[in-house]
Each structure stands twice: as C-alpha cells, then as structure tokens.
PDB file of N, CA and C in Angstrom:
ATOM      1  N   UNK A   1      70.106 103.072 103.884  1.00  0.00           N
ATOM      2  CA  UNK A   1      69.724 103.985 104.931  1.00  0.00           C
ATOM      3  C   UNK A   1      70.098 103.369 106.270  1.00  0.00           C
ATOM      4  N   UNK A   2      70.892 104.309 106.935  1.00  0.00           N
ATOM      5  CA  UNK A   2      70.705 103.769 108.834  1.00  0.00           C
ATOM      6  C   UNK A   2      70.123 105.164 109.051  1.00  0.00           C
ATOM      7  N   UNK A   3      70.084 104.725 110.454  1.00  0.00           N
ATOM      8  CA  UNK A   3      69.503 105.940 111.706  1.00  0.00           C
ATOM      9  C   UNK A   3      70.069 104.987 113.074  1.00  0.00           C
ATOM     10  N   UNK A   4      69.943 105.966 113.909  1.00  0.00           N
ATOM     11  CA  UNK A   4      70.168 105.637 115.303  1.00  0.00           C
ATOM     12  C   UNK A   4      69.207 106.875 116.141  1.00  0.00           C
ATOM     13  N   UNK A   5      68.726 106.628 117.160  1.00  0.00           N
ATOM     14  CA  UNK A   5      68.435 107.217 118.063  1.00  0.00           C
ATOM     15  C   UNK A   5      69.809 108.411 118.474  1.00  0.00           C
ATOM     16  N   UNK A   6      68.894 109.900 118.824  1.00  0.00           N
ATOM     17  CA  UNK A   6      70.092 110.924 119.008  1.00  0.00           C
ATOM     18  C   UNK A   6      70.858 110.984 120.089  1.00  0.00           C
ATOM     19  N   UNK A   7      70.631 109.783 121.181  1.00  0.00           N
ATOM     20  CA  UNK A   7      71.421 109.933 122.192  1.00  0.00           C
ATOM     21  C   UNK A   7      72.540 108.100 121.829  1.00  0.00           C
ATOM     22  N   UNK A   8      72.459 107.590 120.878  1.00  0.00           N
ATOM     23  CA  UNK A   8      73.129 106.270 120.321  1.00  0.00           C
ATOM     24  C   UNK A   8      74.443 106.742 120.131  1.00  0.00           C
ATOM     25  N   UNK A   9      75.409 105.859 120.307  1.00  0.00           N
ATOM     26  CA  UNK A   9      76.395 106.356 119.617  1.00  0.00           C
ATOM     27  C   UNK A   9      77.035 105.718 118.338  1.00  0.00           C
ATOM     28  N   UNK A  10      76.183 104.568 117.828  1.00  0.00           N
ATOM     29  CA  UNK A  10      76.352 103.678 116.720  1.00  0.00           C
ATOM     30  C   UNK A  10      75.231 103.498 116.229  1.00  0.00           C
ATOM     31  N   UNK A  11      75.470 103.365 114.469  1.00  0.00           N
ATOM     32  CA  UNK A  11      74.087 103.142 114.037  1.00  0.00           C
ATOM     33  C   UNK A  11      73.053 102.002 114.503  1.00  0.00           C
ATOM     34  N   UNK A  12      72.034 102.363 114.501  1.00  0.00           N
ATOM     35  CA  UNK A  12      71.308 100.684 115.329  1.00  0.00           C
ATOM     36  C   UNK A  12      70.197  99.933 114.414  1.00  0.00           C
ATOM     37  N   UNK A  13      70.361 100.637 113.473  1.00  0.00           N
ATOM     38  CA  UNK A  13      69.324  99.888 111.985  1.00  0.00           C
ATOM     39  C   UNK A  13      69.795 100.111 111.004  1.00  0.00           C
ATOM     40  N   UNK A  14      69.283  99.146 110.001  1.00  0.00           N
ATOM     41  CA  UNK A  14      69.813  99.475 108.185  1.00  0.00           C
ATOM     42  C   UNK A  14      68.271  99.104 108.050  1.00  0.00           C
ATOM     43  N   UNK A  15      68.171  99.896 106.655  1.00  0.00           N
ATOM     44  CA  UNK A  15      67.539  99.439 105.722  1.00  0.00           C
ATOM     45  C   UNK A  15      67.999  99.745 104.431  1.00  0.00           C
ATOM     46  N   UNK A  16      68.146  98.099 103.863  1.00  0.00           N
ATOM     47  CA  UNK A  16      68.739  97.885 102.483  1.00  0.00           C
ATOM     48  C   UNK A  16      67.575  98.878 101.327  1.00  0.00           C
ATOM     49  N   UNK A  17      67.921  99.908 100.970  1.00  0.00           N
ATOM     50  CA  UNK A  17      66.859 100.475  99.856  1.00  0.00           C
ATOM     51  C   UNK A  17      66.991 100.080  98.230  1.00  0.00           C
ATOM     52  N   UNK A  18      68.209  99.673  98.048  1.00  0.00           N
ATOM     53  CA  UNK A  18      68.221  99.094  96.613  1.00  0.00           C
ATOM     54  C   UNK A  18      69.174 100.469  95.715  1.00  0.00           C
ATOM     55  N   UNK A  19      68.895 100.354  94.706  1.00  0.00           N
ATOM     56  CA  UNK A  19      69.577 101.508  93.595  1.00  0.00           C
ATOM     57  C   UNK A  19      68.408 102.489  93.198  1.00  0.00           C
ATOM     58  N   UNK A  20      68.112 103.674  94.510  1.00  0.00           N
ATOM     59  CA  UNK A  20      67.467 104.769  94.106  1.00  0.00           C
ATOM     60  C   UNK A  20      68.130 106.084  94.329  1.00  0.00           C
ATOM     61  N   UNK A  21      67.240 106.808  93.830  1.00  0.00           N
ATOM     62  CA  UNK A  21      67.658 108.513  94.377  1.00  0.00           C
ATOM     63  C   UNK A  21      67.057 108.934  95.818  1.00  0.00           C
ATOM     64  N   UNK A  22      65.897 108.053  95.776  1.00  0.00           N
ATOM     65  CA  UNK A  22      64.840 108.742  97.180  1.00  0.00           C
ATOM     66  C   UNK A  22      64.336 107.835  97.378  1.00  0.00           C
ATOM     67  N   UNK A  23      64.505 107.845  99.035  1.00  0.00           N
ATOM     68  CA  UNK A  23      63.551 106.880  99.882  1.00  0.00           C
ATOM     69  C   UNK A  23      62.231 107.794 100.721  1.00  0.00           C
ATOM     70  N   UNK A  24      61.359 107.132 101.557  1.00  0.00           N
ATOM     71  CA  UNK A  24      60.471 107.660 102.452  1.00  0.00           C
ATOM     72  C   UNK A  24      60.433 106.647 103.535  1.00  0.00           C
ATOM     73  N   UNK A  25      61.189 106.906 104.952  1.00  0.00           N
ATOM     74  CA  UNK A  25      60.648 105.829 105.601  1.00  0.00           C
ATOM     75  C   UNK A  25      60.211 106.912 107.329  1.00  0.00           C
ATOM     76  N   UNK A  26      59.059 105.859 107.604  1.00  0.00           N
ATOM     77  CA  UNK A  26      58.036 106.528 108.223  1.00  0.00           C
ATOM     78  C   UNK A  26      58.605 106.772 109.997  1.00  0.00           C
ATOM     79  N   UNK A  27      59.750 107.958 110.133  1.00  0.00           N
ATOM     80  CA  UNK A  27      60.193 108.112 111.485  1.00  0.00           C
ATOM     81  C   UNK A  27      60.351 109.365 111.272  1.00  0.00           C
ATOM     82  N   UNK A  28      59.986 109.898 112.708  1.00  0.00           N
ATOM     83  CA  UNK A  28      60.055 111.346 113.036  1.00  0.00           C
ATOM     84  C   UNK A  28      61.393 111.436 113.141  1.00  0.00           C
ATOM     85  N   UNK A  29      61.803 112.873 112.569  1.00  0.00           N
ATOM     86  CA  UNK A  29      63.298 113.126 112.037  1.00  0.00           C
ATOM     87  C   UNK A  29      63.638 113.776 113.651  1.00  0.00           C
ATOM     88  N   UNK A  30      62.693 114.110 114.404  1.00  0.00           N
ATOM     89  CA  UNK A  30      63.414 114.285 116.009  1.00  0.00           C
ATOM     90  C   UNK A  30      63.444 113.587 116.889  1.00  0.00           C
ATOM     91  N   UNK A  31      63.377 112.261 116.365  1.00  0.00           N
ATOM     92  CA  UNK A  31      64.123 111.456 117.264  1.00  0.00           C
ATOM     93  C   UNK A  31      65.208 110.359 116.832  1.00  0.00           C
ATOM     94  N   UNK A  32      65.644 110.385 115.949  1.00  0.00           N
ATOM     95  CA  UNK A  32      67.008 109.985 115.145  1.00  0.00           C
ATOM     96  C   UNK A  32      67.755 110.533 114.370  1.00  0.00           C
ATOM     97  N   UNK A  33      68.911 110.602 114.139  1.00  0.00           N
ATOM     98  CA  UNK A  33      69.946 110.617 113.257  1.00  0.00           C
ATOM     99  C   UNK A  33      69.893 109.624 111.977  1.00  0.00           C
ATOM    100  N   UNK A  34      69.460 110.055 110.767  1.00  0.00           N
ATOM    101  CA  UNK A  34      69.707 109.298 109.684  1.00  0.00           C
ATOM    102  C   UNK A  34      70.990 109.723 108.859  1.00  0.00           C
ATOM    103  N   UNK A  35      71.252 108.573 108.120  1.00  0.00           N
ATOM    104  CA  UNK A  35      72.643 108.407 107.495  1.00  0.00           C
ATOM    105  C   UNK A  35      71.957 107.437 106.088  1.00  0.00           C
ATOM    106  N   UNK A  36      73.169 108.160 105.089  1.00  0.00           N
ATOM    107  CA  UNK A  36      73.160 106.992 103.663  1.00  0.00           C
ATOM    108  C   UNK A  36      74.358 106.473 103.688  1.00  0.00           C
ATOM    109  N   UNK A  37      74.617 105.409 102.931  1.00  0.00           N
ATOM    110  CA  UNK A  37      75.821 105.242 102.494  1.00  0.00           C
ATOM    111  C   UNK A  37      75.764 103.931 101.450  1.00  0.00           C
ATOM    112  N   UNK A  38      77.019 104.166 100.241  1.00  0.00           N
ATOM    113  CA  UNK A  38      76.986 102.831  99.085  1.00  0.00           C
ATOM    114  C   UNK A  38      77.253 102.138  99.833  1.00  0.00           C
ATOM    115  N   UNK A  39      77.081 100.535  98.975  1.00  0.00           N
ATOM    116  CA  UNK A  39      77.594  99.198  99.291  1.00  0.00           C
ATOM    117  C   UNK A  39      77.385  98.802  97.547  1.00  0.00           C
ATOM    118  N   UNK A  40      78.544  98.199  97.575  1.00  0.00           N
ATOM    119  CA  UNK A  40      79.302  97.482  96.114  1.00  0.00           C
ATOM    120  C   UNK A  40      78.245  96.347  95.960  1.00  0.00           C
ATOM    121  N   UNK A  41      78.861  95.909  94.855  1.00  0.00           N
ATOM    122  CA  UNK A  41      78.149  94.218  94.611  1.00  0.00           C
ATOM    123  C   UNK A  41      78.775  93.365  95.350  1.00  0.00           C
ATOM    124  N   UNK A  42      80.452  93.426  96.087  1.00  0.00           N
ATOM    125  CA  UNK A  42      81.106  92.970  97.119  1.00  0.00           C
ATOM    126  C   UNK A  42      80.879  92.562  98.296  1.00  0.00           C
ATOM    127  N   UNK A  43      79.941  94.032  99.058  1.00  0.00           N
ATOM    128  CA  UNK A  43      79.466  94.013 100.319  1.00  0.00           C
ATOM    129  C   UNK A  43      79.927  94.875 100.513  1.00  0.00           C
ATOM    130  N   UNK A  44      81.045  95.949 100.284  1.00  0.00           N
ATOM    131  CA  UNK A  44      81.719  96.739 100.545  1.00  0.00           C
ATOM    132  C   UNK A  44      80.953  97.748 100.935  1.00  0.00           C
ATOM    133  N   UNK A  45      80.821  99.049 102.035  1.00  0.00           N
ATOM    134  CA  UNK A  45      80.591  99.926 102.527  1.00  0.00           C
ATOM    135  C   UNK A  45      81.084 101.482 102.579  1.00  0.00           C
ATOM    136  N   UNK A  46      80.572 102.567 102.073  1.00  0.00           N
ATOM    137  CA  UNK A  46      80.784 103.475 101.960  1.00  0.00           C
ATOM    138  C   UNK A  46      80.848 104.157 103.373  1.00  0.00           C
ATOM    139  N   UNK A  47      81.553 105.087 104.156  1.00  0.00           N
ATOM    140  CA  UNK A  47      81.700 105.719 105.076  1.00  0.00           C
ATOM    141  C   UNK A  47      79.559 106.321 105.005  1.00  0.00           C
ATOM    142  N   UNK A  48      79.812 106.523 106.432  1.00  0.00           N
ATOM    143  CA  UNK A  48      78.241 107.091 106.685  1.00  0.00           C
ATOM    144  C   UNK A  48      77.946 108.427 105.867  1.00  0.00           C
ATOM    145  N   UNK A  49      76.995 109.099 105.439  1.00  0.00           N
ATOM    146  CA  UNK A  49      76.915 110.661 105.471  1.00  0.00           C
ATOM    147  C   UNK A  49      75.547 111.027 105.786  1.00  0.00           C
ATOM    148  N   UNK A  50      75.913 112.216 106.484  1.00  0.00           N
ATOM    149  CA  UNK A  50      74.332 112.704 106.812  1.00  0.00           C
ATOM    150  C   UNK A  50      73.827 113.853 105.397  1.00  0.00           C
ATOM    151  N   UNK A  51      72.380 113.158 105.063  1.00  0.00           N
ATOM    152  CA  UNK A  51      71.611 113.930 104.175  1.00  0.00           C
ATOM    153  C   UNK A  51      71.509 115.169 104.184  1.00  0.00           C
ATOM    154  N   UNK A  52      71.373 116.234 103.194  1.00  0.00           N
ATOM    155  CA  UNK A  52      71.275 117.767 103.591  1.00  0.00           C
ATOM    156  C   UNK A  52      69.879 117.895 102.706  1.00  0.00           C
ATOM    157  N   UNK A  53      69.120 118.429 104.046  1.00  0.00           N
ATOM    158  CA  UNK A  53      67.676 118.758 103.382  1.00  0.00           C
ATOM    159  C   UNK A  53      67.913 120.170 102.055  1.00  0.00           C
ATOM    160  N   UNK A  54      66.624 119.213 101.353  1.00  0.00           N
ATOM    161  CA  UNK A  54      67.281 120.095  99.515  1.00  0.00           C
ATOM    162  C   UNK A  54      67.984 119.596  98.833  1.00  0.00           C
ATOM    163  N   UNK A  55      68.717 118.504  99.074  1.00  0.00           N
ATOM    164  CA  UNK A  55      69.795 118.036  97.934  1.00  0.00           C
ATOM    165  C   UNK A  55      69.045 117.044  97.359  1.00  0.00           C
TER     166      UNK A  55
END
C-alpha cells in the first residue's frame, strides 16, 4: 500500500502489507490518494494502481 496526500505529487508512505487480498488502514479516504502495487522476492516493483471501490 502507498498513499500520498491529494495535493502531493509523489507517493509519501508505504506500507509493506505482506501476501493478502485486503488490508484496513486507519486514514480518511479524503485526504489521500491510495495506491497498491506487487513487489517480487527481488525487490522489484509493480507500476502504482489506484483501487476501485467493489473490486
């Protein structure tokens, strides 16, 4: 998981969640931009994507 604040123009936090389907972390969704994305056993990084509520 990242997020950034909606006026950021780069993500400004991670949190490493591990190998799930669903997280819960405790920020009001109007005042950031959250993003998922993989990372390999490498370190490697998946491009950002924003979540679609319902999926």
């Amino acid at each position: 998981m990242v997020w950034r604040e909606t006026t950021a123009d780069r993500w400004q936090k991670v949190l490493p969640v591990g190998d799930v389907t669903e997280v819960t972390i405790d920020l009001s969704k109007d005042n950031v931009f959250f993003g998922v994305r993989a990372v390999d056993r490498d370190g490697h990084r998946s491009p950002v994507a924003f979540p679609r509520p319902g999926s």
